[in-house]
N, C-alpha and C. Protein backbone atom coordinates (compact mmCIF):
# COMPACT_ATOMS: atom_id res chain seq x y z
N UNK A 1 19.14 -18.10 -12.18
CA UNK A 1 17.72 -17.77 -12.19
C UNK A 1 16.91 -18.99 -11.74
N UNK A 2 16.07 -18.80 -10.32
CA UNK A 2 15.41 -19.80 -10.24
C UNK A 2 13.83 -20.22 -11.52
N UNK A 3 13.55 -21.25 -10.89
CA UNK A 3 12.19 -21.96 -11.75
C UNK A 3 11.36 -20.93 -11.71
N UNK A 4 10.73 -20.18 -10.84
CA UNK A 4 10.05 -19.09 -10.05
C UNK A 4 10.24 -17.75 -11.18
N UNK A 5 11.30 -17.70 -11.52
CA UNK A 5 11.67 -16.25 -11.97
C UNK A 5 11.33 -16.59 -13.37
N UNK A 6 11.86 -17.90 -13.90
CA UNK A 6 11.81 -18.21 -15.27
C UNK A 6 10.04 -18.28 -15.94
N UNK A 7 9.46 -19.11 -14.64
CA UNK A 7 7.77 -19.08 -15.38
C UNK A 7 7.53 -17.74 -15.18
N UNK A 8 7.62 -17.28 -14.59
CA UNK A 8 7.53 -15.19 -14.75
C UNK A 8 7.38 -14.88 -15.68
N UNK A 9 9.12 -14.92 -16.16
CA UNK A 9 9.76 -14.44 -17.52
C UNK A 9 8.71 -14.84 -18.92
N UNK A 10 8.10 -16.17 -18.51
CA UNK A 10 7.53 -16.63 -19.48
C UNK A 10 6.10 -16.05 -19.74
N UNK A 11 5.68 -16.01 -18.82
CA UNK A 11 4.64 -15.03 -18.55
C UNK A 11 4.20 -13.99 -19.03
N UNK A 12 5.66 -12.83 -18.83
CA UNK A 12 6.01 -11.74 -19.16
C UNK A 12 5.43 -12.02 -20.73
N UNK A 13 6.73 -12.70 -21.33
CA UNK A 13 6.71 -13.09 -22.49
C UNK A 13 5.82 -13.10 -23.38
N UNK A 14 4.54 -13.84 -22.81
CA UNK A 14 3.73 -14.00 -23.71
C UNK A 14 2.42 -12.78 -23.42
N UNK A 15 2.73 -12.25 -22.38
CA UNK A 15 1.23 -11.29 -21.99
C UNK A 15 1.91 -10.13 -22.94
N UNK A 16 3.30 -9.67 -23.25
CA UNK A 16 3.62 -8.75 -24.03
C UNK A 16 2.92 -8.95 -25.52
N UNK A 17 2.82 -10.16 -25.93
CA UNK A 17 2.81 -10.52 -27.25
C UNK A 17 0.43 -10.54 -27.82
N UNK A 18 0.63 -10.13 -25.97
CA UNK A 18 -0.82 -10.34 -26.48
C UNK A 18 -1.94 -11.23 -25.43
N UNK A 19 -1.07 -12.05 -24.84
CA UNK A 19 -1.71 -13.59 -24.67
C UNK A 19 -2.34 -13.21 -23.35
N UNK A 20 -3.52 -12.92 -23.36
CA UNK A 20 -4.54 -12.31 -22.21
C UNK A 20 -4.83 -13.71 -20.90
N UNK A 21 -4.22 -15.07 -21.15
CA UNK A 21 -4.35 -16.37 -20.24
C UNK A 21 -2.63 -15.86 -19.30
N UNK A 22 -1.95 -15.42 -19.98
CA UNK A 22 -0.71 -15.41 -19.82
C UNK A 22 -0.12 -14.01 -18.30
N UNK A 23 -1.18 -13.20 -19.01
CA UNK A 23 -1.60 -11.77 -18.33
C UNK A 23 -2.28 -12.48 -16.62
N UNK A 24 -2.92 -13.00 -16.82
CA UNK A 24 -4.19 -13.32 -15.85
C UNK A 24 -3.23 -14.14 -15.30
N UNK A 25 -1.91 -14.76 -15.34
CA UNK A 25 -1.08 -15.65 -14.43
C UNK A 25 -0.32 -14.42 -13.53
N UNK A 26 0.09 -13.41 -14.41
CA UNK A 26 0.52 -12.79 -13.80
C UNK A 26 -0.06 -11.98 -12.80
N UNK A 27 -1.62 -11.55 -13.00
CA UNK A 27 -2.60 -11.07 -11.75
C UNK A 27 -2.64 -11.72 -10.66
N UNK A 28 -2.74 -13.28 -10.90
CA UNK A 28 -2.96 -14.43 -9.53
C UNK A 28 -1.67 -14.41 -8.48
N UNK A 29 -0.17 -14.37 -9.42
CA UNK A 29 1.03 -13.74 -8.64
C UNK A 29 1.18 -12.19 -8.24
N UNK A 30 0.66 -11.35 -8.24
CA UNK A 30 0.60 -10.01 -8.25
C UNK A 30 -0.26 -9.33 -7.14
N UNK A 31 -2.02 -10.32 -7.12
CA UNK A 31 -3.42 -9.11 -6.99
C UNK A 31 -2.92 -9.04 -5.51
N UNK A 32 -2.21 -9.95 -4.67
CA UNK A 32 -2.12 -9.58 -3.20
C UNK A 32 -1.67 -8.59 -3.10
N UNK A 33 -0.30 -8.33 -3.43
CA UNK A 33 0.44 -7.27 -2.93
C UNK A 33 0.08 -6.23 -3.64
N UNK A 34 -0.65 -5.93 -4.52
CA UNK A 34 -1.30 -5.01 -5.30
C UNK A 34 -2.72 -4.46 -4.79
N UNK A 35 -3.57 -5.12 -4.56
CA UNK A 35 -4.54 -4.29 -3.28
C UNK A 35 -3.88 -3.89 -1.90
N UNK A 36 -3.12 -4.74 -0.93
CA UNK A 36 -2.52 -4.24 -0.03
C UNK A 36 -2.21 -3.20 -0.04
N UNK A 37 -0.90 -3.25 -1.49
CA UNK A 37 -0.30 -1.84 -1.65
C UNK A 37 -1.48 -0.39 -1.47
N UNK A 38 -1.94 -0.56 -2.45
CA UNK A 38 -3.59 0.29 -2.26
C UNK A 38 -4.09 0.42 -0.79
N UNK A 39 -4.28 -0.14 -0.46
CA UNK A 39 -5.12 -0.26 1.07
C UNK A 39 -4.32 0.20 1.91
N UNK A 40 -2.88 0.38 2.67
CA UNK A 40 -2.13 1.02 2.88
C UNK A 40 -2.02 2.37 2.40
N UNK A 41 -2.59 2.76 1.36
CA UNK A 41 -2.11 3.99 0.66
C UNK A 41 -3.08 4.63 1.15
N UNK A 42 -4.50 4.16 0.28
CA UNK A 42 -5.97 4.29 0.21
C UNK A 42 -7.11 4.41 2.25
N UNK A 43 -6.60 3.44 2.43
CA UNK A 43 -6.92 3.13 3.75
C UNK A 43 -8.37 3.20 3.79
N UNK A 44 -8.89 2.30 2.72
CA UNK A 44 -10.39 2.17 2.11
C UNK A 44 -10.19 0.47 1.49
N UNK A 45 -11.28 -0.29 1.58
CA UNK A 45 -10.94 -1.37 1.45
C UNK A 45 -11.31 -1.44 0.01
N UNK A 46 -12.67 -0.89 -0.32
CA UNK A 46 -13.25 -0.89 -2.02
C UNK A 46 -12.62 0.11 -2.44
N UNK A 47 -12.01 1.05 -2.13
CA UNK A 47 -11.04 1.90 -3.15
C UNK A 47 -9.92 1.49 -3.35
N UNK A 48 -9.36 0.29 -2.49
CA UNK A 48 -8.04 0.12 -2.45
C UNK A 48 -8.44 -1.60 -3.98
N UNK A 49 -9.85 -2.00 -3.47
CA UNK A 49 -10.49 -2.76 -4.97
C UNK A 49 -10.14 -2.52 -5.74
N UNK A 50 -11.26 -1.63 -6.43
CA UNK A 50 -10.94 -0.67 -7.33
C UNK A 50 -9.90 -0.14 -8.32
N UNK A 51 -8.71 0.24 -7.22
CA UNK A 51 -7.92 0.77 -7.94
C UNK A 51 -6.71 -0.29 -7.92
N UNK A 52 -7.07 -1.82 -7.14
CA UNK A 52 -6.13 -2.49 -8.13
C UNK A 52 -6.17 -3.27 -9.05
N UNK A 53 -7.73 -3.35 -9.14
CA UNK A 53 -8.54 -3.28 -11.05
C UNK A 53 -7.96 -2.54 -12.11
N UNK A 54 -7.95 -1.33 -11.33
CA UNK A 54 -7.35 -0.16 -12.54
C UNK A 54 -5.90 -0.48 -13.05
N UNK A 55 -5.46 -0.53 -11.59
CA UNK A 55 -3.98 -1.23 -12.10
C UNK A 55 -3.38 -1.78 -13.14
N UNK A 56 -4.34 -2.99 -12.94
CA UNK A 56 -3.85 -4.19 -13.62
C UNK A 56 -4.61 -3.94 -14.97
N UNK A 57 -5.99 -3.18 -15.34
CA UNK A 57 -6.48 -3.06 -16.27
C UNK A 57 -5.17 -1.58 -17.18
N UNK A 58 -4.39 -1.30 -16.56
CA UNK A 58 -3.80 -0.39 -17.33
C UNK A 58 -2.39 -0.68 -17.36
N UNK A 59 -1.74 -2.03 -16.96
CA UNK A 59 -0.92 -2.52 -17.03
C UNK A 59 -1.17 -3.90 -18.22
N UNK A 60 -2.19 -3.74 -18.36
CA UNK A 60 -2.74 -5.02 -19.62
C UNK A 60 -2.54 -3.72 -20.65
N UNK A 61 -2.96 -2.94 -20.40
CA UNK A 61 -3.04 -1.85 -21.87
C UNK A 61 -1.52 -1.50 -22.12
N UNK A 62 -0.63 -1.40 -21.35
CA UNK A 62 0.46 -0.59 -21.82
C UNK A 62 1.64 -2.45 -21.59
N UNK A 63 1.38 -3.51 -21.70
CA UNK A 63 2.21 -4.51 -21.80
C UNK A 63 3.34 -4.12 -23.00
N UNK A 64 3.01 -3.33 -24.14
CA UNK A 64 4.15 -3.36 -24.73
C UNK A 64 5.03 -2.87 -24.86
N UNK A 65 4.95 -1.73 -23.30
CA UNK A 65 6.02 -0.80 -23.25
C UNK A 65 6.69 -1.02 -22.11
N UNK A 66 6.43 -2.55 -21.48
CA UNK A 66 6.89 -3.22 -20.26
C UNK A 66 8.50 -3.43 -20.62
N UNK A 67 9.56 -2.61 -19.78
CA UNK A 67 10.75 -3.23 -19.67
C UNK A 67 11.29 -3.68 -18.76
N UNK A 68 11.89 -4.76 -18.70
CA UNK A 68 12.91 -5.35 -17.77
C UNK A 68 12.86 -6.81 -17.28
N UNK A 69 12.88 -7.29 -16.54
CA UNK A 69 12.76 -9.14 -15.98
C UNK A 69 11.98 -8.96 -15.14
N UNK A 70 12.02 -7.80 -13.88
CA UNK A 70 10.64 -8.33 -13.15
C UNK A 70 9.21 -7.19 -13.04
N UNK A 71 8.08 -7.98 -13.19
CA UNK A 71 7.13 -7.48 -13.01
C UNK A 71 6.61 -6.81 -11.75
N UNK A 72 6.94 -6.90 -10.80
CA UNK A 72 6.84 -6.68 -9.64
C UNK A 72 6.89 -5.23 -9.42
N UNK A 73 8.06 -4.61 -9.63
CA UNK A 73 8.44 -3.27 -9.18
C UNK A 73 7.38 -2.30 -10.38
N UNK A 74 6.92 -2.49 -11.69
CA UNK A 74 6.35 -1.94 -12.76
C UNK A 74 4.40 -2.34 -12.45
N UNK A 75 4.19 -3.16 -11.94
CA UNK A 75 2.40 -3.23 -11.27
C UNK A 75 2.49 -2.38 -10.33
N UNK A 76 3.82 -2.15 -9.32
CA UNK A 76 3.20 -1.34 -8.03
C UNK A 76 3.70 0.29 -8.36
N UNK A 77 4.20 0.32 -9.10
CA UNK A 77 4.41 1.74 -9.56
C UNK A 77 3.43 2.15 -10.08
N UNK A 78 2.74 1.77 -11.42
CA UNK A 78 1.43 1.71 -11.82
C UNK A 78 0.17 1.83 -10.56
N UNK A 79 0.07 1.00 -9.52
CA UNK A 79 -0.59 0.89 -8.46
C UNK A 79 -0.64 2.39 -7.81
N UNK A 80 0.72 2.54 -7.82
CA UNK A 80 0.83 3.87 -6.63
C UNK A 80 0.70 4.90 -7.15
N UNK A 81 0.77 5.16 -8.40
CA UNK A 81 0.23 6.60 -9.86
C UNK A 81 -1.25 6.19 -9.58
N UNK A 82 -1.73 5.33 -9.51
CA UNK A 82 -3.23 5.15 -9.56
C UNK A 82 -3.81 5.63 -8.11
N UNK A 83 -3.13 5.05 -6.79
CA UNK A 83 -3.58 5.81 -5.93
C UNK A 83 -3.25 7.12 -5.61
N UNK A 84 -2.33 7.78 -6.25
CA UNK A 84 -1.81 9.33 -5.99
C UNK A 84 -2.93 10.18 -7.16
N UNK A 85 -3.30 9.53 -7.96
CA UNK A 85 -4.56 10.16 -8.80
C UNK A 85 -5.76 10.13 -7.77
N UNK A 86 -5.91 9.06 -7.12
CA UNK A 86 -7.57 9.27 -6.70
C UNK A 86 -7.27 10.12 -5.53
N UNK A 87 -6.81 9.93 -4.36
CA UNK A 87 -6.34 10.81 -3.76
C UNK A 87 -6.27 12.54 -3.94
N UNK A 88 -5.43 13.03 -5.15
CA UNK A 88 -6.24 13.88 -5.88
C UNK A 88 -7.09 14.61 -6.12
N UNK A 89 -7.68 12.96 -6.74
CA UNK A 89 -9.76 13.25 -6.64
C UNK A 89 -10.28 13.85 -5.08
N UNK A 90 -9.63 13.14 -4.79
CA UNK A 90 -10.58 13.04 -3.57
C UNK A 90 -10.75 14.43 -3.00
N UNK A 91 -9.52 14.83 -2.82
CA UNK A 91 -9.35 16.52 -2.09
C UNK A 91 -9.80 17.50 -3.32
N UNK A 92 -10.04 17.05 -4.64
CA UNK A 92 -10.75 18.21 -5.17
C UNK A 92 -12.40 17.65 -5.03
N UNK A 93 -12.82 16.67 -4.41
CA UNK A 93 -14.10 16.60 -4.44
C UNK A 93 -14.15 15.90 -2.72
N UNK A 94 -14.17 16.61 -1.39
CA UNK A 94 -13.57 16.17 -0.22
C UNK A 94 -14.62 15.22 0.46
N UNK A 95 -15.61 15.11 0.01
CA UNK A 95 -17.15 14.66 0.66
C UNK A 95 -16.84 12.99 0.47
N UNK A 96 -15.96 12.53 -0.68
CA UNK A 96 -15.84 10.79 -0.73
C UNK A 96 -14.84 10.63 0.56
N UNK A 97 -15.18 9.59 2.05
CA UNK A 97 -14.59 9.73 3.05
C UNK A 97 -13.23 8.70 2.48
N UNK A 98 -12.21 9.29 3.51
CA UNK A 98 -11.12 8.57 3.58
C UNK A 98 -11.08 7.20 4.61
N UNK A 99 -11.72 7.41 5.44
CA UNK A 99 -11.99 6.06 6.28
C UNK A 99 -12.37 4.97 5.49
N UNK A 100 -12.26 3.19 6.20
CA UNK A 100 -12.59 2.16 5.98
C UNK A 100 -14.43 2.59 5.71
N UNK A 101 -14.91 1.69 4.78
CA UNK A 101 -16.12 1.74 4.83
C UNK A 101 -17.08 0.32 5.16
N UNK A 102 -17.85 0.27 5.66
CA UNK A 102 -18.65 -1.36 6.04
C UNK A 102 -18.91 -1.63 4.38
N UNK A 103 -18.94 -2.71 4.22
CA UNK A 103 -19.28 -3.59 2.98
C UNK A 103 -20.65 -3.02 2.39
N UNK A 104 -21.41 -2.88 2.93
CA UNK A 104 -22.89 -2.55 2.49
C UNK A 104 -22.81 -0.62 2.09
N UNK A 105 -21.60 -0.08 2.47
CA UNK A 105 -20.87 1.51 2.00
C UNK A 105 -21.69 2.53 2.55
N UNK A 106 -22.57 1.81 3.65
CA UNK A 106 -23.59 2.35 4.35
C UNK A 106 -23.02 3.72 5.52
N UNK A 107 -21.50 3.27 6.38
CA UNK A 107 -21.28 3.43 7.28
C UNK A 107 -19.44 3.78 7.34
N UNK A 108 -19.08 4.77 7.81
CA UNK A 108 -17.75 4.48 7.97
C UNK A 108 -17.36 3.04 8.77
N UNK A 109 -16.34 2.67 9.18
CA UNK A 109 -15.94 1.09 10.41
C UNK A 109 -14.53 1.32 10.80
N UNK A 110 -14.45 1.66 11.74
CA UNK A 110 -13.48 1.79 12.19
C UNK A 110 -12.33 0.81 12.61
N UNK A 111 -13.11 -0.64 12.43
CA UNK A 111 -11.84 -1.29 12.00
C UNK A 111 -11.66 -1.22 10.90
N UNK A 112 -9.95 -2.35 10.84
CA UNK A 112 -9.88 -2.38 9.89
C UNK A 112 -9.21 -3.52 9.88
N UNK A 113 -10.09 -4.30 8.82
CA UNK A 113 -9.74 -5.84 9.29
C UNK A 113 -8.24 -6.61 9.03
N UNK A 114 -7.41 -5.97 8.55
CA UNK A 114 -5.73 -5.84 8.00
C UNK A 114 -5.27 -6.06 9.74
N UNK A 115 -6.11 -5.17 10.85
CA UNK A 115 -5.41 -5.03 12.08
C UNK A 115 -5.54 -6.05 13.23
N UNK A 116 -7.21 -5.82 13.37
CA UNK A 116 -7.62 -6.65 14.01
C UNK A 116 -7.86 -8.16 14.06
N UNK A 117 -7.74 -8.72 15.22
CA UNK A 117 -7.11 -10.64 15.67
C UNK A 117 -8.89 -10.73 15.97
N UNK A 118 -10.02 -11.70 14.81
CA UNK A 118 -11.14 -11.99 14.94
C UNK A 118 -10.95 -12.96 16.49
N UNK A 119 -9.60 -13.16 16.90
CA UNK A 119 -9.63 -14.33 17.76
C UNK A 119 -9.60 -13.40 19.08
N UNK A 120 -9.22 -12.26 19.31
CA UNK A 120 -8.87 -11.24 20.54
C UNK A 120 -9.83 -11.19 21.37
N UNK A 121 -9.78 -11.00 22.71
CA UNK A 121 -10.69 -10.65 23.79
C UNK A 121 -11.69 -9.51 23.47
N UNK A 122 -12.75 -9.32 23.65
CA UNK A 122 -13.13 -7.84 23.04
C UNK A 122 -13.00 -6.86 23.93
N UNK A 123 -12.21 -6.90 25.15
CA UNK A 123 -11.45 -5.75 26.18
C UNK A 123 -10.31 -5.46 25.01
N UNK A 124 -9.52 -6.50 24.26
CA UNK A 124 -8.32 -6.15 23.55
C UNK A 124 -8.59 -5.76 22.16
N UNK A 125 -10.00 -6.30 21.59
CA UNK A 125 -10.15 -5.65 20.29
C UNK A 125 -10.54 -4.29 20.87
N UNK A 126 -11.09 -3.69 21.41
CA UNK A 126 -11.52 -2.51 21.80
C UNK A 126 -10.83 -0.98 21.91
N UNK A 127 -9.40 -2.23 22.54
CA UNK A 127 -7.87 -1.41 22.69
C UNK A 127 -7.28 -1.28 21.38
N UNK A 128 -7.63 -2.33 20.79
CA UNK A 128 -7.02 -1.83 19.14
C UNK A 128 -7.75 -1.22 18.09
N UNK A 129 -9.04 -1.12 18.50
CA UNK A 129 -9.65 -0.65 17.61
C UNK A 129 -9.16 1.02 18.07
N UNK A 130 -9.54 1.68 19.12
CA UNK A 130 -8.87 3.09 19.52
C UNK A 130 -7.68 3.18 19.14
N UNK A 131 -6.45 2.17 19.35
CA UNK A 131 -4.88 2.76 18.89
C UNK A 131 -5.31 2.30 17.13
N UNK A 132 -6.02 1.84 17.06
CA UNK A 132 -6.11 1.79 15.16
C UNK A 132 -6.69 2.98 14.57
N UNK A 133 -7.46 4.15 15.40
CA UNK A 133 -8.01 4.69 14.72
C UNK A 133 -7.02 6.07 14.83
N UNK A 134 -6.28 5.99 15.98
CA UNK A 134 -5.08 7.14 16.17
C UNK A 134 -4.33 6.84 15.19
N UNK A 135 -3.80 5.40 14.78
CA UNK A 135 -2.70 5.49 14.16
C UNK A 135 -3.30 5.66 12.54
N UNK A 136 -4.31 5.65 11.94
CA UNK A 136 -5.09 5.73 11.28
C UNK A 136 -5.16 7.24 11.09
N UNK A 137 -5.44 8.31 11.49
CA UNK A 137 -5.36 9.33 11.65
C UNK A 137 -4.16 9.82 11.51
N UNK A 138 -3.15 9.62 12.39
CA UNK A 138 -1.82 10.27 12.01
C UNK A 138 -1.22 10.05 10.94
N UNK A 139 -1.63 8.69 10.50
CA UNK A 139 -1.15 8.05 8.87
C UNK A 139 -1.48 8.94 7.97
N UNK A 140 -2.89 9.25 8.15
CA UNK A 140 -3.69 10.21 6.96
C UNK A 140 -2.65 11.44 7.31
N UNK A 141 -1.95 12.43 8.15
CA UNK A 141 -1.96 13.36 7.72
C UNK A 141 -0.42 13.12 7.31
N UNK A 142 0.16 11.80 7.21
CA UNK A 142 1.82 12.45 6.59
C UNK A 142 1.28 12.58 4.95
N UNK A 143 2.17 13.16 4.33
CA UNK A 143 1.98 13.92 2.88
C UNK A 143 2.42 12.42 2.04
N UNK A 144 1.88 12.47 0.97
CA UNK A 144 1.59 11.41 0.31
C UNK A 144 2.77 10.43 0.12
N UNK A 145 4.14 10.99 0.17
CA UNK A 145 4.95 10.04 -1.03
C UNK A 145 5.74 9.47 0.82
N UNK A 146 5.22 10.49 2.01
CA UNK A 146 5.92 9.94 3.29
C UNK A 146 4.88 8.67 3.81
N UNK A 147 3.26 8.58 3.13
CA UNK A 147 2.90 7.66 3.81
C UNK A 147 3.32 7.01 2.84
N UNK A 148 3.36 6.68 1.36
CA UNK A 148 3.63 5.63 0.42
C UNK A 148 5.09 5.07 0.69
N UNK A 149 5.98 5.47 1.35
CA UNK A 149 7.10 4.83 1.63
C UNK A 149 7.13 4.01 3.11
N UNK A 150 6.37 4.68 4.06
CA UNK A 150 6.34 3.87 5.40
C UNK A 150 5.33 2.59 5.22
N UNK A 151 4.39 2.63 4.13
CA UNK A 151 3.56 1.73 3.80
C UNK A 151 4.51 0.52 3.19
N UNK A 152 5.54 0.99 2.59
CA UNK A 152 6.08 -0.07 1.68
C UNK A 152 7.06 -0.51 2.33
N UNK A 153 7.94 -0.12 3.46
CA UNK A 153 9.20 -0.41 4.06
C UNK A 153 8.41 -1.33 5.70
N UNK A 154 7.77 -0.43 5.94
CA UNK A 154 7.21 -0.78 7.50
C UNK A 154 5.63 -1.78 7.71
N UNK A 155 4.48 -1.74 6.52
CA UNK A 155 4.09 -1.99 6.52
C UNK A 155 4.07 -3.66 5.42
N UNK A 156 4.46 -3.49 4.38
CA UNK A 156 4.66 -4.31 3.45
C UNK A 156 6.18 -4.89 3.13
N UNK A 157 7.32 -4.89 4.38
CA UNK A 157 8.16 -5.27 4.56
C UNK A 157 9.16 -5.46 3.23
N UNK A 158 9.09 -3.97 2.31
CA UNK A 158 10.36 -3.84 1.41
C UNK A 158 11.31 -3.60 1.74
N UNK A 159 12.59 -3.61 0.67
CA UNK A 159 13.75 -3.34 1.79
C UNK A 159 13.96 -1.47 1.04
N UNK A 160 15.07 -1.47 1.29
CA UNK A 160 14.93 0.25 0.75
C UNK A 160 15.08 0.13 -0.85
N UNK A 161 16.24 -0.64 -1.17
CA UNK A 161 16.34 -0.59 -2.54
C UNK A 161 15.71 -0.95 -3.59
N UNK A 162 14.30 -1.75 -3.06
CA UNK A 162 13.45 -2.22 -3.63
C UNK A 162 12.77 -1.31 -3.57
N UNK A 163 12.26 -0.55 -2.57
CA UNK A 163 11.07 0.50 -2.26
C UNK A 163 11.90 1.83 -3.75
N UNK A 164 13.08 1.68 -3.55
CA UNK A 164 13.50 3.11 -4.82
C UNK A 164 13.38 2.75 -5.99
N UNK A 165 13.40 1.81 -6.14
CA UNK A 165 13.31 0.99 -7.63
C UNK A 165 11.74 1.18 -7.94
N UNK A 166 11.02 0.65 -6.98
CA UNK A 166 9.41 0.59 -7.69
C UNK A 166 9.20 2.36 -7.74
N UNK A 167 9.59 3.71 -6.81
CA UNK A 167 9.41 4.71 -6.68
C UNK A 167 10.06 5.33 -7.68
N UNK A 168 11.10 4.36 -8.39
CA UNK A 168 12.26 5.10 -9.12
C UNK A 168 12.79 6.57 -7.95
N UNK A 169 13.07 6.56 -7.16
CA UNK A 169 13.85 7.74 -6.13
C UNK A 169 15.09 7.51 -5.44
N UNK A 170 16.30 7.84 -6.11
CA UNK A 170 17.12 7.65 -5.10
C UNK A 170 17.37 7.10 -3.71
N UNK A 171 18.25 6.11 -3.18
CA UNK A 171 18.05 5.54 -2.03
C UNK A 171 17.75 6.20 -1.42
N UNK A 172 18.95 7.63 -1.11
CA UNK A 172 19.01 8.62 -0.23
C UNK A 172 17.35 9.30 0.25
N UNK A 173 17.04 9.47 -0.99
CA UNK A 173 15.30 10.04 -0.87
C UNK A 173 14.71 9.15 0.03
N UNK A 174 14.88 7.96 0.01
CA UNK A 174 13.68 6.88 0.26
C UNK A 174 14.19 6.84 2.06
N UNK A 175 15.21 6.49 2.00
CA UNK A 175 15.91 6.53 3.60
C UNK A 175 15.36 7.92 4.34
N UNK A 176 15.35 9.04 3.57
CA UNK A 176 14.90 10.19 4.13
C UNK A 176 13.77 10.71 4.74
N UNK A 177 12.77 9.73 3.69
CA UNK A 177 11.45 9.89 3.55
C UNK A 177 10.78 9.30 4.87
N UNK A 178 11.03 7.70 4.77
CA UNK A 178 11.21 7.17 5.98
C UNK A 178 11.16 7.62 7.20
N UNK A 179 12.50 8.60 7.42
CA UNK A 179 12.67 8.72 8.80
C UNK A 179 12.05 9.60 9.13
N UNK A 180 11.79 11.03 8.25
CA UNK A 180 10.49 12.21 8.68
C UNK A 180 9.23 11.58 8.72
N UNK A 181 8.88 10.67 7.66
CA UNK A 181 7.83 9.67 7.99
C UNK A 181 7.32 9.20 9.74
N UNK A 182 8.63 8.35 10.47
CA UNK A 182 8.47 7.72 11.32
C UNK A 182 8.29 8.95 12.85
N UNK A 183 9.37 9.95 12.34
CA UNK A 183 9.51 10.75 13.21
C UNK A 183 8.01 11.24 13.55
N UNK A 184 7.53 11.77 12.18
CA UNK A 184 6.20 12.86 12.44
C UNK A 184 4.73 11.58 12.93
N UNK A 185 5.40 10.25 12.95
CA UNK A 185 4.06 9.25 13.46
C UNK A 185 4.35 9.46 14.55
N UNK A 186 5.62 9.42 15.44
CA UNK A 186 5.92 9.83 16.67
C UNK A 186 5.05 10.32 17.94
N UNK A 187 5.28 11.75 16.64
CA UNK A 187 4.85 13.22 17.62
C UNK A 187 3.68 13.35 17.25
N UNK A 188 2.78 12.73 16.30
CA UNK A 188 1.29 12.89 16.39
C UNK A 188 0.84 11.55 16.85
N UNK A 189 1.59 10.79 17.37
CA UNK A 189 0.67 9.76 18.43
C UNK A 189 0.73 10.23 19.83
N UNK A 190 2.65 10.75 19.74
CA UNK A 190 2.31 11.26 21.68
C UNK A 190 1.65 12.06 21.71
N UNK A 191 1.73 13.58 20.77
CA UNK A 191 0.40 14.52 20.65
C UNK A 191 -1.02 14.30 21.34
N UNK A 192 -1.50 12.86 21.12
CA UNK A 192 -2.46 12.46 21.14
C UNK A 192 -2.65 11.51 22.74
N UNK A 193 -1.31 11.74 23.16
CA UNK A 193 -1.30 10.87 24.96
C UNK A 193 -1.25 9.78 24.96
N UNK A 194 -0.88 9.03 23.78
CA UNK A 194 -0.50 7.51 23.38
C UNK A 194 1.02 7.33 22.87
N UNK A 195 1.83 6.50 23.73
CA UNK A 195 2.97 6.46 22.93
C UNK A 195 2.84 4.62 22.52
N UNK A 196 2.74 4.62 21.48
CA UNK A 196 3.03 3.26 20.87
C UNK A 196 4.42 2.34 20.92
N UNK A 197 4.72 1.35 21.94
CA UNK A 197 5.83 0.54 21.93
C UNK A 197 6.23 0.27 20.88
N UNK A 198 5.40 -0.70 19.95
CA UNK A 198 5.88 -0.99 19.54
C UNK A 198 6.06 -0.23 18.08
N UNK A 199 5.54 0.74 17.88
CA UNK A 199 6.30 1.47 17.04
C UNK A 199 7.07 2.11 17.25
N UNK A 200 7.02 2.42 18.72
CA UNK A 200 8.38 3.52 18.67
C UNK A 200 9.54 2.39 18.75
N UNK A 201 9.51 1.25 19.33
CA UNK A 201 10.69 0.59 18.60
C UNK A 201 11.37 0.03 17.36
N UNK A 202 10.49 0.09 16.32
CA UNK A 202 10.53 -0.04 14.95
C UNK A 202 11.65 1.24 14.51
N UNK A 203 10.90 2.38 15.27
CA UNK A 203 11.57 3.70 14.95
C UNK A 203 12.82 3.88 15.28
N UNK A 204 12.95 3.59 16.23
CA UNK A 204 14.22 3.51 17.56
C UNK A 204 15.30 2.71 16.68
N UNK A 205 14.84 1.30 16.15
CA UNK A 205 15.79 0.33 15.59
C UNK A 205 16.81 0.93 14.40
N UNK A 206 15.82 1.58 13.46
CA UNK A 206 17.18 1.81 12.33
C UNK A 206 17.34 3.64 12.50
């Protein structure tokens, strides 16, 4: 066990017992990949906020029913029940948009700043802002647990057995999920008269 795993453990340790300084170490190692996760899911920058507030505010509440050594796989499970609830919400109340929103919540924005290089030509942000909003679109329509797995394997670079562990789903599921995942980004980008290189080589590879 490295040094790394052990101040964790210790961590763990004491946020179970109560120790709310102890908790808050574990947010500062955690809040990245815990909004990401969200924002990938969410594809909203203040909802993907939001709900990894909730997260962590309902992973402080249930610390004493935390099992195992790492924290990691038990915040983003929590994370991803939290975004499969609002989501939810959302389609029983359809008017809150699914798009990025400008900061001021004034405006949808069609970037999205996860994509776009502030340093790019604006002939080339222009080009990405259009293939961002296709691939943005086709994302939204795979069904929930196919975008939450291409988010976590392709986007947030898990490996599979990690992605089944935080999903609790069989490898087999997760490998499966994946590939109808990648397939159906495919055929609703060429659909659309865009074939993406470099995703279709991502796809192509495994």
């Amino acid at each position: 066990m490295n040094a790394a795993n052990t101040d964790e453990n210790k961590l763990i340790d004491r946020a179970i017992q109560g120790n709310l300084d102890a908790f808050n170490g574990l947010v500062l190692i955690y809040q990245s990949i815990v909004y990401n996760t969200a924002l990938r899911i969410m594809n909203d920058s203040q909802a993907a906020d939001d709900l990894a507030q909730t997260a962590f505010i309902s992973a402080w509440q249930h610390m004493d029913t935390f099992k195992g050594n790492s924290f990691k796989p038990w915040i983003l499970r929590i994370t991803i029940n939290a975004c499969y609830d609002e989501l939810r919400r959302q389609r029983r109340h359809p008017a809150v948009p699914l798009e990025p929103v400008t900061p001021d919540g004034n405006e949808e924005n069609e970037d999205a700043c996860w994509l776009i290089d502030p340093a790019a030509h604006p002939k080339e942000v222009s080009e990405k802002k259009e293939t961002l909003s296709m691939v943005l679109e086709c994302l939204e329509a795979l069904p929930e647990d196919y975008r939450t797995v291409m988010a976590m394997i392709d986007v947030q670079e898990m490996n599979y057995q990690e992605t089944a562990d935080i999903l609790q789903k069989p490898l087999g599921t997760i490998k499966s999920r994946l590939l109808r995942a990648r397939l159906r980004m495919r055929e609703c980008l060429q659909g659309k008269g865009e074939l993406f290189r470099g995703v279709q080589r991502t796809m192509d590879e495994e």
